[in-house]
Structure formats: C-alpha cells, structure tokens
Protein backbone atom coordinates (compact mmCIF):
# COMPACT_ATOMS: atom_id res chain seq x y z
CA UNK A 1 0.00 0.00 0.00
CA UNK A 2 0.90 3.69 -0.63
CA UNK A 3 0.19 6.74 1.33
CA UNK A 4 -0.31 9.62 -0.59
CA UNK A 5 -0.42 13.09 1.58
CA UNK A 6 -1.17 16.60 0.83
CA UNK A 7 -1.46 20.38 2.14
CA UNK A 8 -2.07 23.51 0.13
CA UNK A 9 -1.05 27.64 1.05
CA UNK A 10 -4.03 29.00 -0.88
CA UNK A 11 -2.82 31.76 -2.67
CA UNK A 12 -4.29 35.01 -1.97
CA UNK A 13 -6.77 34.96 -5.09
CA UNK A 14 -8.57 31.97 -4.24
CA UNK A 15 -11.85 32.54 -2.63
CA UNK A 16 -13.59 30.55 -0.21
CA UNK A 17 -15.76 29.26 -2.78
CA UNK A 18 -12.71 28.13 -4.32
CA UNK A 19 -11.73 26.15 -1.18
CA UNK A 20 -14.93 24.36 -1.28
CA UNK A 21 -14.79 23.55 -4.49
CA UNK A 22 -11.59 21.63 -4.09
CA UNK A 23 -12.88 19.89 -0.87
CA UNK A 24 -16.03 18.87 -3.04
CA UNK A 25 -13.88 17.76 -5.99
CA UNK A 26 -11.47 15.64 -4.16
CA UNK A 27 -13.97 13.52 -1.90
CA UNK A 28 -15.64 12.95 -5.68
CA UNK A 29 -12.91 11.16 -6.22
CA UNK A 30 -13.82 8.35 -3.94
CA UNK A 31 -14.70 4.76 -5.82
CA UNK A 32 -13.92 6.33 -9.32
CA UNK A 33 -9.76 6.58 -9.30
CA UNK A 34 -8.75 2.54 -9.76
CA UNK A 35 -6.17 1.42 -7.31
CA UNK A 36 -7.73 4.34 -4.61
CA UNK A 37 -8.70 2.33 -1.37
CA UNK A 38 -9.31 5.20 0.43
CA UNK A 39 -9.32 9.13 0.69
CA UNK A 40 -9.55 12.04 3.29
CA UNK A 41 -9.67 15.32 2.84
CA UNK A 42 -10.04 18.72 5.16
CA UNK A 43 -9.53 22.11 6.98
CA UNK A 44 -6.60 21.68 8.49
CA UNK A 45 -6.75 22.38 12.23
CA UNK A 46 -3.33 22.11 13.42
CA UNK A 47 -2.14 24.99 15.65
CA UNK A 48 1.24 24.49 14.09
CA UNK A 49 -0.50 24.52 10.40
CA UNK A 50 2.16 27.05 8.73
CA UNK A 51 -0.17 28.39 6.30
CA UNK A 52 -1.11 24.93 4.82
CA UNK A 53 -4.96 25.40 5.34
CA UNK A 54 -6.31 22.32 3.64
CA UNK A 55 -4.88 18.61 4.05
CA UNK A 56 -5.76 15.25 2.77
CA UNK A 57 -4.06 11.47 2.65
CA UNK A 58 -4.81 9.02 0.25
CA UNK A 59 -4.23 5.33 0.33
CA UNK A 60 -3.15 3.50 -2.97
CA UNK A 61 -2.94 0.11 -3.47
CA UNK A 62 0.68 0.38 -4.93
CA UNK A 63 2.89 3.03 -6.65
CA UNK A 64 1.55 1.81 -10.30
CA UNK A 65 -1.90 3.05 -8.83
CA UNK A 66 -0.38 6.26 -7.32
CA UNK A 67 1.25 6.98 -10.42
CA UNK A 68 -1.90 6.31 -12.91
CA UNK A 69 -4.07 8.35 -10.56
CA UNK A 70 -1.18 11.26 -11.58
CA UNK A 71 -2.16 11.01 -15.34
CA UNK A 72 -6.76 10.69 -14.51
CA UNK A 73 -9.14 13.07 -16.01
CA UNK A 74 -10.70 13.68 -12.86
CA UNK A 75 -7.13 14.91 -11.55
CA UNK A 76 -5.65 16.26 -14.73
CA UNK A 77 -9.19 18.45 -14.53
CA UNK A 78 -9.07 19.41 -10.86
CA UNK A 79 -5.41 20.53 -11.36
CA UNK A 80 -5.87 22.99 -14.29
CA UNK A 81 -7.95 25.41 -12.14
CA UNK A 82 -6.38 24.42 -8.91
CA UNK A 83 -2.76 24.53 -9.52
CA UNK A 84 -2.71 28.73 -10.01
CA UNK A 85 -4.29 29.05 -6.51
CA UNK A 86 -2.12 26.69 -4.17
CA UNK A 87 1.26 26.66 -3.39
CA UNK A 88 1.09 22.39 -2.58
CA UNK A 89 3.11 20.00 -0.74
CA UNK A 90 3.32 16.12 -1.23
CA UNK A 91 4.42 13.38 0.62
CA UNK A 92 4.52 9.51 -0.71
CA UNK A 93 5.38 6.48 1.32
CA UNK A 94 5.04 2.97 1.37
CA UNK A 95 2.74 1.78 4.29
CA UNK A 96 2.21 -2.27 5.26
C-alpha cells in the first residue's frame, strides 16, 4: 500500500468558494480513481499549520496506482484550475 499526503497555502486569489470547491472535488474522487482504497480530505486544524490550510491522505494500493491516478481526467481536470491558486506540498510512502 501507498500513502499519498497533501497540504495547500491558498494563494491570496482563491476565494472561499474556491476552497470548497476543491474539498467537493477531491472527496468525488472516492470509488472512481482505480487502485484508490481510500481518501480524506479537510480544513486543516493544526495549531502548528504554517499556512497549509487544507490537508488530505490518500491510500493506494501500490505506486503503479499512485502513479496512474497522476495522469486521470478527474485529476488532470481538478489541477488545471487548482494549480494557479495553491502553493502544494506532497508526501509519498510505502505503508504495510
């Protein structure tokens, strides 16, 4: 299995329509990215947060599945409007 993890710094155009957009758009993603076994996504509520205001993890069944779900329509779409409004971060690991 592989743990996929995620913050964005929205950028100071993005609305909070915007925000819930993304939110909306990435639990959409449940049960129609193949190899996805899970996803969770949120307002980040860490007092320690550093500007990253929304977080999610994904689980993957392997790095084949992590790397297809880089290449999907539903993520090539979500990125082309979201990528101008975050500044992301990403971390991968394997997880048993």
């Amino acid at each position: 299995m592989l743990i996929h993890m995620f913050a964005f710094r929205w950028l100071p155009a993005a609305t909070a329509d915007d925000k819930a957009r993304a939110l909306q758009e990435l639990r959409a993603f449940a049960g129609r990215i193949p190899g996805m076994i899970e996803i969770h996504v949120g307002t980040n509520l860490a007092a320690r947060h550093a500007g990253y205001e929304t977080g999610g993890v994904m689980k993957f069944t392997d790095q084949a599945a992590l790397t297809a779900y880089g290449d999907h329509p539903l993520h090539q779409a979500l990125l082309a409007w979201l990528l101008p409004l975050i500044e992301p971060i990403e971390v991968d690991f394997p997880s048993e």
